[in-house]
Structures are given as structure tokens and as C-alpha cells.
N, C-alpha and C. Protein backbone atom coordinates (compact mmCIF):
# COMPACT_ATOMS: atom_id res chain seq x y z
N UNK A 1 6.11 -10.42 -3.13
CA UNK A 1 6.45 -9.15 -2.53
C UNK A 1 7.10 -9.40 -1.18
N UNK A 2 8.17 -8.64 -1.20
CA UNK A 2 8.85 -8.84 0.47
C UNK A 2 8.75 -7.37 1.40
N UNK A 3 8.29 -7.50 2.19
CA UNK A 3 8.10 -6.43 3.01
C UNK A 3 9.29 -6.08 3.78
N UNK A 4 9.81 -5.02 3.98
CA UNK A 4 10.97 -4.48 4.44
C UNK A 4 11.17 -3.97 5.59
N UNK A 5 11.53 -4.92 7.22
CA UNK A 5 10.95 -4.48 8.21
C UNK A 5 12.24 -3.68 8.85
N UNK A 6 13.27 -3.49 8.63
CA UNK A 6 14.39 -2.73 9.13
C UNK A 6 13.89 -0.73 9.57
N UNK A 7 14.39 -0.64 10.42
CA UNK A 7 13.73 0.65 10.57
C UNK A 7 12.50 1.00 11.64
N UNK A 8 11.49 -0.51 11.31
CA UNK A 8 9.82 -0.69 12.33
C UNK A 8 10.44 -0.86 13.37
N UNK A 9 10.43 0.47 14.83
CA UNK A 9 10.52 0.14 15.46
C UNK A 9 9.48 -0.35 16.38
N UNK A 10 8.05 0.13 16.10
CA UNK A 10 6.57 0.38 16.99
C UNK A 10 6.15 -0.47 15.68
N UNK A 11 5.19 -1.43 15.83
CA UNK A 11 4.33 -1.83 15.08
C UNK A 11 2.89 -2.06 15.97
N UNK A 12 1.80 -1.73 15.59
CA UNK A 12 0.13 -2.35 16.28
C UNK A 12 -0.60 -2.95 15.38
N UNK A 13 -0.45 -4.24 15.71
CA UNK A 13 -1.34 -4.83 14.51
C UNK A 13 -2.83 -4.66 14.87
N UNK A 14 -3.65 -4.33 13.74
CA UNK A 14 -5.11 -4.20 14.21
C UNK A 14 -5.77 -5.59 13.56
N UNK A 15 -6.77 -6.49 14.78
CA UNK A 15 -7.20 -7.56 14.18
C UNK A 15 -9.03 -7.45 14.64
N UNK A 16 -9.07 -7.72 13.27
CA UNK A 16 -10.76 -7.93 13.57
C UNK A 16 -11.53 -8.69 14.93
N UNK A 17 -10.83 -10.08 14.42
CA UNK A 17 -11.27 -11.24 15.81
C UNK A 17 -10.24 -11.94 15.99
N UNK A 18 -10.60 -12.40 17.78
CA UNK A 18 -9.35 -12.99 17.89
C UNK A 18 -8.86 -13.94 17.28
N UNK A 19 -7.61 -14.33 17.14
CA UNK A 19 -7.12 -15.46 16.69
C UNK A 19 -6.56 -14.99 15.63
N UNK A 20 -7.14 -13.73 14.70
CA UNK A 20 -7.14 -13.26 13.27
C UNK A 20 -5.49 -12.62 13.28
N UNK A 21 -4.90 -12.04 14.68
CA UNK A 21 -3.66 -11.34 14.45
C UNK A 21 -2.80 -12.70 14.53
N UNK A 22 -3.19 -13.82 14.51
CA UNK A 22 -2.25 -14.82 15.02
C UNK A 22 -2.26 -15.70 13.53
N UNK A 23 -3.56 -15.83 12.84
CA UNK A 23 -3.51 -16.43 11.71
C UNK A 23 -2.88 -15.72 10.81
N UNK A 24 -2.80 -14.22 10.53
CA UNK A 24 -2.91 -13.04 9.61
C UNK A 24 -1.19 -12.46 9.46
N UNK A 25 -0.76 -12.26 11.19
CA UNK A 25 0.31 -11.66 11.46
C UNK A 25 1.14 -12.18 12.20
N UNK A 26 1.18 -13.94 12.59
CA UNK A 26 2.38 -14.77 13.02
C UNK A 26 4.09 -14.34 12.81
N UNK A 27 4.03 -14.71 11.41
CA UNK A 27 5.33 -13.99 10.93
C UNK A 27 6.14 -12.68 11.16
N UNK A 28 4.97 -12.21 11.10
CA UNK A 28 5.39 -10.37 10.74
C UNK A 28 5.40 -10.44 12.40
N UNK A 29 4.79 -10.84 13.36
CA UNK A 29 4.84 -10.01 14.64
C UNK A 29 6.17 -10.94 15.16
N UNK A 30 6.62 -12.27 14.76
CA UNK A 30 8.00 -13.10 14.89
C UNK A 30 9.04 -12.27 14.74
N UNK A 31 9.04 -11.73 13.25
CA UNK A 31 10.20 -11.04 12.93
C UNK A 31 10.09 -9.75 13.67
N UNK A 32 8.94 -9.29 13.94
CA UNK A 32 9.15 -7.86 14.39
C UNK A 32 10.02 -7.77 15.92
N UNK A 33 9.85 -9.00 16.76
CA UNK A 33 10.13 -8.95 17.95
C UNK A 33 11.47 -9.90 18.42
N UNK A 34 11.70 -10.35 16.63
CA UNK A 34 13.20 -11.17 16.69
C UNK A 34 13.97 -9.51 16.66
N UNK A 35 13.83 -8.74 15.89
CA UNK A 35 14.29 -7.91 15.61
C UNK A 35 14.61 -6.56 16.18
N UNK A 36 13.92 -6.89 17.77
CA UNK A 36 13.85 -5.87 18.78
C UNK A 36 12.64 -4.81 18.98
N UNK A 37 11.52 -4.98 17.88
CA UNK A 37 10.52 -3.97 17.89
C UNK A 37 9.45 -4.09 18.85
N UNK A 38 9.02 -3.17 19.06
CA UNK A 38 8.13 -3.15 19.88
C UNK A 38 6.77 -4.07 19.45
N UNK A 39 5.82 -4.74 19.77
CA UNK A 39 4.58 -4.72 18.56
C UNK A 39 3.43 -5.11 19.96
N UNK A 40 2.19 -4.51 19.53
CA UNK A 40 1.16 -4.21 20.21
C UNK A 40 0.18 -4.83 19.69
N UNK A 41 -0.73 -5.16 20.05
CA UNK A 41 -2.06 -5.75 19.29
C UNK A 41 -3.84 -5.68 19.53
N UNK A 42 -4.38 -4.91 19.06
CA UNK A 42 -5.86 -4.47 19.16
C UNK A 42 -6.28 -5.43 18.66
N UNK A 43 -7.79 -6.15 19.37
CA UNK A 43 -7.96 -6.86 18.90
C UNK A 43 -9.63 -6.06 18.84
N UNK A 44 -10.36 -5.90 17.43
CA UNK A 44 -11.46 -5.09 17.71
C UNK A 44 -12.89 -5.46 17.82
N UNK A 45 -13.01 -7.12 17.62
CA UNK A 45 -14.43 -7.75 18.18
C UNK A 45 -14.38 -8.80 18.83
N UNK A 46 -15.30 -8.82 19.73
CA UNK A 46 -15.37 -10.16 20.75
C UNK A 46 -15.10 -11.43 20.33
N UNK A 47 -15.48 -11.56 18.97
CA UNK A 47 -15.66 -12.99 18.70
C UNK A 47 -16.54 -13.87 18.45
N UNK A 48 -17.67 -13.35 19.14
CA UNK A 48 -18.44 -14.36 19.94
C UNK A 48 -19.73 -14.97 18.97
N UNK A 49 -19.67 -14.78 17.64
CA UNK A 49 -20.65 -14.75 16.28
C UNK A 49 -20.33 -15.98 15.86
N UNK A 50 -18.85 -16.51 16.31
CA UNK A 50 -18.55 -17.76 15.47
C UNK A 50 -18.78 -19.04 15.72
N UNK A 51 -20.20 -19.03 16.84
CA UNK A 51 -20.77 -20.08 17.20
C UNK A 51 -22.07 -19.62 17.91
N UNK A 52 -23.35 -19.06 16.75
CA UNK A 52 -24.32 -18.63 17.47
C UNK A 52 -25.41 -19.90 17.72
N UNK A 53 -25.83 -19.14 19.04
CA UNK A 53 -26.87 -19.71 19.37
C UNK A 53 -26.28 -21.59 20.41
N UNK A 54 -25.11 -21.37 20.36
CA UNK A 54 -24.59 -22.25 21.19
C UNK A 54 -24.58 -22.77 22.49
N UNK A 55 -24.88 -23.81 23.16
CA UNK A 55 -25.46 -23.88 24.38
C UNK A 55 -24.10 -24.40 24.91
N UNK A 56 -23.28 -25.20 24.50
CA UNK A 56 -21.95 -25.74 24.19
C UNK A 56 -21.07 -24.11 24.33
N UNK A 57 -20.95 -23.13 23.68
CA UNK A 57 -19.94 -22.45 23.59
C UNK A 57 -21.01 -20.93 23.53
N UNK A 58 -21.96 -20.40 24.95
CA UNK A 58 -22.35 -19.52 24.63
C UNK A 58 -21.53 -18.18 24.23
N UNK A 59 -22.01 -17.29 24.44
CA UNK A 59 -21.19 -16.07 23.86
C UNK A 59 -20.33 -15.49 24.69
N UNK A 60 -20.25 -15.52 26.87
CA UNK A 60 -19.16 -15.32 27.53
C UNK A 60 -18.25 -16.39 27.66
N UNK A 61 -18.64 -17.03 27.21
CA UNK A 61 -17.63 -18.24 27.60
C UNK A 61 -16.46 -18.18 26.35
N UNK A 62 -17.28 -18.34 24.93
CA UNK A 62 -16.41 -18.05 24.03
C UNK A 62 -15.55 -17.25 23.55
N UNK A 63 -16.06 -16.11 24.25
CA UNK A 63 -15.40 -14.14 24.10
C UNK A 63 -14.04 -14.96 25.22
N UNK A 64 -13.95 -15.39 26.45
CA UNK A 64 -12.98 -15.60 27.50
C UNK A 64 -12.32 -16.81 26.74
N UNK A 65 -12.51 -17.27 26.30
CA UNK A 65 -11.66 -18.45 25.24
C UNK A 65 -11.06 -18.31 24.29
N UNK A 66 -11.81 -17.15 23.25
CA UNK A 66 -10.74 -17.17 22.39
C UNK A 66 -10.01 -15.55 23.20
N UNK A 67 -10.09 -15.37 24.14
CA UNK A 67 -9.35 -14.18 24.38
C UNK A 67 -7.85 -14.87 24.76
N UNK A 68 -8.04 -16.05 25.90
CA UNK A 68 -6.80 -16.78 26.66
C UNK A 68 -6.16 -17.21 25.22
N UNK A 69 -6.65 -17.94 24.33
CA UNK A 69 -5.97 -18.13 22.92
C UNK A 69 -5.39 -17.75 22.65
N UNK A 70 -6.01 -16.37 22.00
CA UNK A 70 -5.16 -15.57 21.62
C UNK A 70 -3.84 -14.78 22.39
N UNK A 71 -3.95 -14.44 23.59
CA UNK A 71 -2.91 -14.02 24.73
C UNK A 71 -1.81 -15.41 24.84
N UNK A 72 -2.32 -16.67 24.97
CA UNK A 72 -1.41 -17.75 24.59
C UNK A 72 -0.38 -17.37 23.24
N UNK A 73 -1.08 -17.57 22.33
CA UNK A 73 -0.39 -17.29 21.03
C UNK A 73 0.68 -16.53 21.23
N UNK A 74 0.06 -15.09 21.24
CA UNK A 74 0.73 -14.19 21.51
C UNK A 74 2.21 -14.12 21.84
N UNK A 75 1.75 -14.74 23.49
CA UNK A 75 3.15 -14.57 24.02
C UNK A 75 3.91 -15.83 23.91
N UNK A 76 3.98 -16.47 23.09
CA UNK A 76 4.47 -17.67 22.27
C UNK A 76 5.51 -16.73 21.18
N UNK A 77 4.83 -15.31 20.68
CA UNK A 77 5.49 -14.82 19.68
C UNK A 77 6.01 -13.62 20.40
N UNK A 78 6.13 -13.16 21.56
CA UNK A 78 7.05 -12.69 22.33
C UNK A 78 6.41 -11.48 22.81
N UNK A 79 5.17 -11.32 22.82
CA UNK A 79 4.17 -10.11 22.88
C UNK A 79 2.96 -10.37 24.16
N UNK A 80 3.58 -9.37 25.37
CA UNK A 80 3.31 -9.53 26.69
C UNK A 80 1.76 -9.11 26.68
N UNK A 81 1.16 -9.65 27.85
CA UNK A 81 -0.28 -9.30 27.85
C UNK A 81 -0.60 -7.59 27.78
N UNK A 82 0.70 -7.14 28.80
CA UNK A 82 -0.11 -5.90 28.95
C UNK A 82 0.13 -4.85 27.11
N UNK A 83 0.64 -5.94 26.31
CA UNK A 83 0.34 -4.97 25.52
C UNK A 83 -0.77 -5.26 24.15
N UNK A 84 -1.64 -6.20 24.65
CA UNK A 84 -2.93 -6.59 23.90
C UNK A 84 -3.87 -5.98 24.49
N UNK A 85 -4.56 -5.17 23.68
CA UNK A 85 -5.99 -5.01 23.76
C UNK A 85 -7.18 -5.50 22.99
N UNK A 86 -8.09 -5.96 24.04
CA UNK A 86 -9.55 -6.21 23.70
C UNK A 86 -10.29 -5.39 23.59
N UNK A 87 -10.90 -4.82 22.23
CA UNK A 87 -12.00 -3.90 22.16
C UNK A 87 -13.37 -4.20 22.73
N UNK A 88 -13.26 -5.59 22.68
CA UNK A 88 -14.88 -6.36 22.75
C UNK A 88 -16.16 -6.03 21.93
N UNK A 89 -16.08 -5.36 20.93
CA UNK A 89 -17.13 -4.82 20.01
C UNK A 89 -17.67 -6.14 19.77
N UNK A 90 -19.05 -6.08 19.36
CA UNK A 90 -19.90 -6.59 18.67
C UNK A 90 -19.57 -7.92 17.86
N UNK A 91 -18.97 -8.87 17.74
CA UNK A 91 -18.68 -9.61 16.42
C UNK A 91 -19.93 -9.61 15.23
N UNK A 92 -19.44 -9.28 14.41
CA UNK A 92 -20.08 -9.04 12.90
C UNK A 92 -21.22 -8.07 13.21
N UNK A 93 -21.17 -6.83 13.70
CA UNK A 93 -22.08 -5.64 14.07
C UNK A 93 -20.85 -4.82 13.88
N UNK A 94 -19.70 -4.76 13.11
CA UNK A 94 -18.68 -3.66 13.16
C UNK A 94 -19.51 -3.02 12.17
N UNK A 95 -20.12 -3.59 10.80
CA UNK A 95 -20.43 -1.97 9.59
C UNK A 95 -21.60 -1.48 10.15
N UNK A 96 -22.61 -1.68 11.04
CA UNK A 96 -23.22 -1.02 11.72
C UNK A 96 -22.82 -0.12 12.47
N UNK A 97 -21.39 -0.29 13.42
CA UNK A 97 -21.04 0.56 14.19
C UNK A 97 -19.70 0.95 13.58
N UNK A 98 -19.87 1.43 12.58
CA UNK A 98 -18.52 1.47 12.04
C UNK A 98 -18.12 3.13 13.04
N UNK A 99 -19.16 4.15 13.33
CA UNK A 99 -18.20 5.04 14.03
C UNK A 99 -17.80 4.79 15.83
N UNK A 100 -18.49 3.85 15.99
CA UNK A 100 -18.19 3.12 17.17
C UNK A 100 -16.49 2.68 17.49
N UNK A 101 -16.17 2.11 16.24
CA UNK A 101 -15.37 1.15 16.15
C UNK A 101 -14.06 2.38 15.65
N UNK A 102 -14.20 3.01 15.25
CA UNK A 102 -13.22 4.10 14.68
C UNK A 102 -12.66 5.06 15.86
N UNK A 103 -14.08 5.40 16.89
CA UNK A 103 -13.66 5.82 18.12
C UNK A 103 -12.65 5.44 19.31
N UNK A 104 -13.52 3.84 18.98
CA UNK A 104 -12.80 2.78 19.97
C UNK A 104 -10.89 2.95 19.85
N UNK A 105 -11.15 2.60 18.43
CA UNK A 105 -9.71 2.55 18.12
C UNK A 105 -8.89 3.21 17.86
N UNK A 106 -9.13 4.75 17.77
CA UNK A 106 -8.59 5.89 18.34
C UNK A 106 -8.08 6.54 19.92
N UNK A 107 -9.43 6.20 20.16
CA UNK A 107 -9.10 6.13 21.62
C UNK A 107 -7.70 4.93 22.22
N UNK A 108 -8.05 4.18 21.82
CA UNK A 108 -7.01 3.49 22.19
C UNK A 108 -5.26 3.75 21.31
N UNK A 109 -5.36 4.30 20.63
CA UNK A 109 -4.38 4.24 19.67
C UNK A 109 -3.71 5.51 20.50
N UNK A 110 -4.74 6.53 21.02
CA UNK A 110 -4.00 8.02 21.52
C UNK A 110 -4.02 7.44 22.87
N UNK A 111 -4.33 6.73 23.62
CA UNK A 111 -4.20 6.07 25.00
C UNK A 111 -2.84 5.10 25.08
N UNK A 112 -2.45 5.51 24.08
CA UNK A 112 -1.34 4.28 24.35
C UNK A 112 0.03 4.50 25.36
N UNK A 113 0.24 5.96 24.74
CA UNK A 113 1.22 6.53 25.69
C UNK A 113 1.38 6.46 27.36
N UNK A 114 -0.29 6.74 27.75
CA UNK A 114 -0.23 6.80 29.35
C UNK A 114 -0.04 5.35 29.94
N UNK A 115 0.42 4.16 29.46
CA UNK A 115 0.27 3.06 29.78
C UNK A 115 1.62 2.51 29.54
N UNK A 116 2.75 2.23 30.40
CA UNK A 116 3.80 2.12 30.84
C UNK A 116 4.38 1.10 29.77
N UNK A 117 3.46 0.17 29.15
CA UNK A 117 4.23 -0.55 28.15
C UNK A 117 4.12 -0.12 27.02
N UNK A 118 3.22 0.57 26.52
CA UNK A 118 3.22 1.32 25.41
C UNK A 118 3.71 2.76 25.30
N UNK A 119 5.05 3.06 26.28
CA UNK A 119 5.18 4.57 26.30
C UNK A 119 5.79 4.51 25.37
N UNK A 120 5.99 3.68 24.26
CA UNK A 120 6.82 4.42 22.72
C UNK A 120 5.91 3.87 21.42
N UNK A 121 5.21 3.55 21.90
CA UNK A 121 4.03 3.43 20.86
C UNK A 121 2.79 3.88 20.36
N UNK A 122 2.95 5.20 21.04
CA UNK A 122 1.88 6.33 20.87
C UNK A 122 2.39 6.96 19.17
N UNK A 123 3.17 6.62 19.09
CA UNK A 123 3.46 7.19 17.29
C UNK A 123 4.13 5.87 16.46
N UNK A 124 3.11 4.61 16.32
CA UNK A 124 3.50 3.31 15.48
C UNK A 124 4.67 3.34 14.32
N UNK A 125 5.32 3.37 14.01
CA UNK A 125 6.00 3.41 12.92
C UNK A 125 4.78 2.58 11.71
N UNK A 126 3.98 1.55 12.00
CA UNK A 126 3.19 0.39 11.11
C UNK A 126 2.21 0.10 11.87
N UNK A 127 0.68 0.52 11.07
CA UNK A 127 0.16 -0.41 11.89
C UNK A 127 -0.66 -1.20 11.08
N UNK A 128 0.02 -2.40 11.07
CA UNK A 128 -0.63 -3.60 9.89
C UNK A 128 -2.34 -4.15 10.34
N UNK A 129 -2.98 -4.12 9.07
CA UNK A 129 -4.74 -4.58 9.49
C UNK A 129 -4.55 -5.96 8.58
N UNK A 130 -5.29 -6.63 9.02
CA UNK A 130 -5.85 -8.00 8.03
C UNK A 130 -6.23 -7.16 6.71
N UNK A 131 -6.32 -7.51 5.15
CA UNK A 131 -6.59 -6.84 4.04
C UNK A 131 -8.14 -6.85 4.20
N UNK A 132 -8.81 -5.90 3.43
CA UNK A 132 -10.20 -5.33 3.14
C UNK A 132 -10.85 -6.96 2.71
N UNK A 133 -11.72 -7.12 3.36
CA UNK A 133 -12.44 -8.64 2.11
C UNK A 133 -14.14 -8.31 2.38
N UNK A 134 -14.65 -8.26 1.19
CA UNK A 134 -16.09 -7.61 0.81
C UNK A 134 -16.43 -8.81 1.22
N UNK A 135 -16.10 -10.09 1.79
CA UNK A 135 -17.07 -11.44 2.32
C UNK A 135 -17.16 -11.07 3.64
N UNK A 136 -16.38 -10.65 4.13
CA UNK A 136 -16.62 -10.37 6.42
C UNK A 136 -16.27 -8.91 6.49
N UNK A 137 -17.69 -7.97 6.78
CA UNK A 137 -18.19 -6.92 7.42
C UNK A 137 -16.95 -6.39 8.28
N UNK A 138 -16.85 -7.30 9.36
CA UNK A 138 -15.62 -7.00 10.09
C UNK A 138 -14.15 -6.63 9.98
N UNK A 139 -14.24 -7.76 8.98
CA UNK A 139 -11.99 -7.29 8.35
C UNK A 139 -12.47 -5.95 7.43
N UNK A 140 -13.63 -5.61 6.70
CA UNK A 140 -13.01 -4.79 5.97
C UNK A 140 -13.07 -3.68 6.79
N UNK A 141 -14.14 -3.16 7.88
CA UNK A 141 -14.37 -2.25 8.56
C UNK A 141 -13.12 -1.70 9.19
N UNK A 142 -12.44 -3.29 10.42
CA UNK A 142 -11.34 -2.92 10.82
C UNK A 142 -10.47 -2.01 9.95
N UNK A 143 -10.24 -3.09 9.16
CA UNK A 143 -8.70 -2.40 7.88
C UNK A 143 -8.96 -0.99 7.75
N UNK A 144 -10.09 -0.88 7.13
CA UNK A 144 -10.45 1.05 6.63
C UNK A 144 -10.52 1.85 7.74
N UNK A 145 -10.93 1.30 8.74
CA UNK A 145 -10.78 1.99 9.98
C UNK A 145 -9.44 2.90 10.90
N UNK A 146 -8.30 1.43 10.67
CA UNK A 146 -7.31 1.71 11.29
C UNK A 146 -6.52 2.25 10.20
């Protein structure tokens, strides 16, 4: 299947955890910004689950690590800080808070406008999620969410 990006001018990719819009949506956010589009990126849990109980990588240290990561990445693929957001939710506590997380990302989705880099991205043309997967709580929550 080829996806047809002519036309996307606003894209927000929504990513569960960090790193996930960079493994998930490399390509798509490449072409989107070879191509002149705008593209934004929510990122909607901390992270910080993927090394519990770590004395090596507790849970602020790791949330601020993979955050610089991911903002590295990022703007590797041409997508400025001020237009990433960190939700910081819970890692793997999203289907618990699933109306938490729906708020969050509303709120932010209708907040986009008052914020000087997103003044044309208050109405996305796309906003791509990682696909639903019944193994991580988190991607599927995100996806159905956004």
C-alpha cells in the first residue's frame, strides 16, 4: 500500500512513547517535511516503564533521556522543538487513564493554535497514530484515542 501524501499540509503524529514517532513515523515525517508540510508531534507517555525498578536508569532520569532522543531525532528529520509535545502520562497506566489521556490530547490538539508554531495546525489535515496492538495497553489506547 502507498500512502498518498500530496495535499498533507498539517500532519501530528500521535506517539505512545518516545522514540515510537521516530521508529513508527521516520519516513512519513521525512517526506512530510521534504515536501514543505508542516508536522507536529505528541508524544503521550513518559516512558519511564521500560526499565523498572532501575537504579542505573531511574524513572527521571530516563523520562529526560529518552525525551533529548527523541527531540535529537526529530530535528534530524526537520521538526523543531517547539513543535513537540510531551504529555508525560504514566507509561503503561494509559488503559487505566484512558479519559485522562483523551483529555490530555485534546487539550493539546485545540491548544495548538495559540502557540506561534502551530498557528496552522489547529485543523491537521492527518494525524497519523502507531496501529492498535492488543500486546501494549499504550499504542492501542493512544491510536483509539487520537
Amino acid at each position: 500500500m502507498r500512502l498518498r501524501l500530496a495535499g498533507i499540509r498539517r500532519a501530528v503524529i500521535v506517539a505512545p512513547h518516545p522514540d515510537d514517532e521516530v521508529i513508527g513515523a521516520a519516513a512519513l515525517i521525512r517526506a512530510l517535511r521534504r515536501q514543505g508540510s508542516q508536522v507536529a508531534v505528541i508524544v503521550v507517555s513518559d516512558g519511564a516503564a521500560s526499565h523498572p525498578n532501575s537504579v542505573t536508569w531511574p524513572a527521571k532520569r530516563l523520562t529526560a533521556a529518552r525525551e533529548r532522543e527523541s527531540l535529537h531525532a526529530l530535528r534530524r528529520l526537520g521538526v523543531r522543538r517547539g513543535a513537540v509535545t510531551f504529555l508525560r502520562l504514566p507509561d503503561g497506566g494509559l488503559s487505566d487513564g484512558q479519559d485522562r489521556c483523551r483529555i490530555a490530547l485534546h487539550q493539546t490538539l485545540g491548544g495548538m493554535g495559540s502557540r506561534t508554531c502551530w498557528s496552522d495546525l489547529r485543523r491537521p489535515t492527518r494525524i497519523p497514530t502507531t496501529g492498535p496492538s492488543p500486546m501494549r495497553c499504550d499504542v492501542f489506547v493512544s491510536a483509539g484515542v487520537a
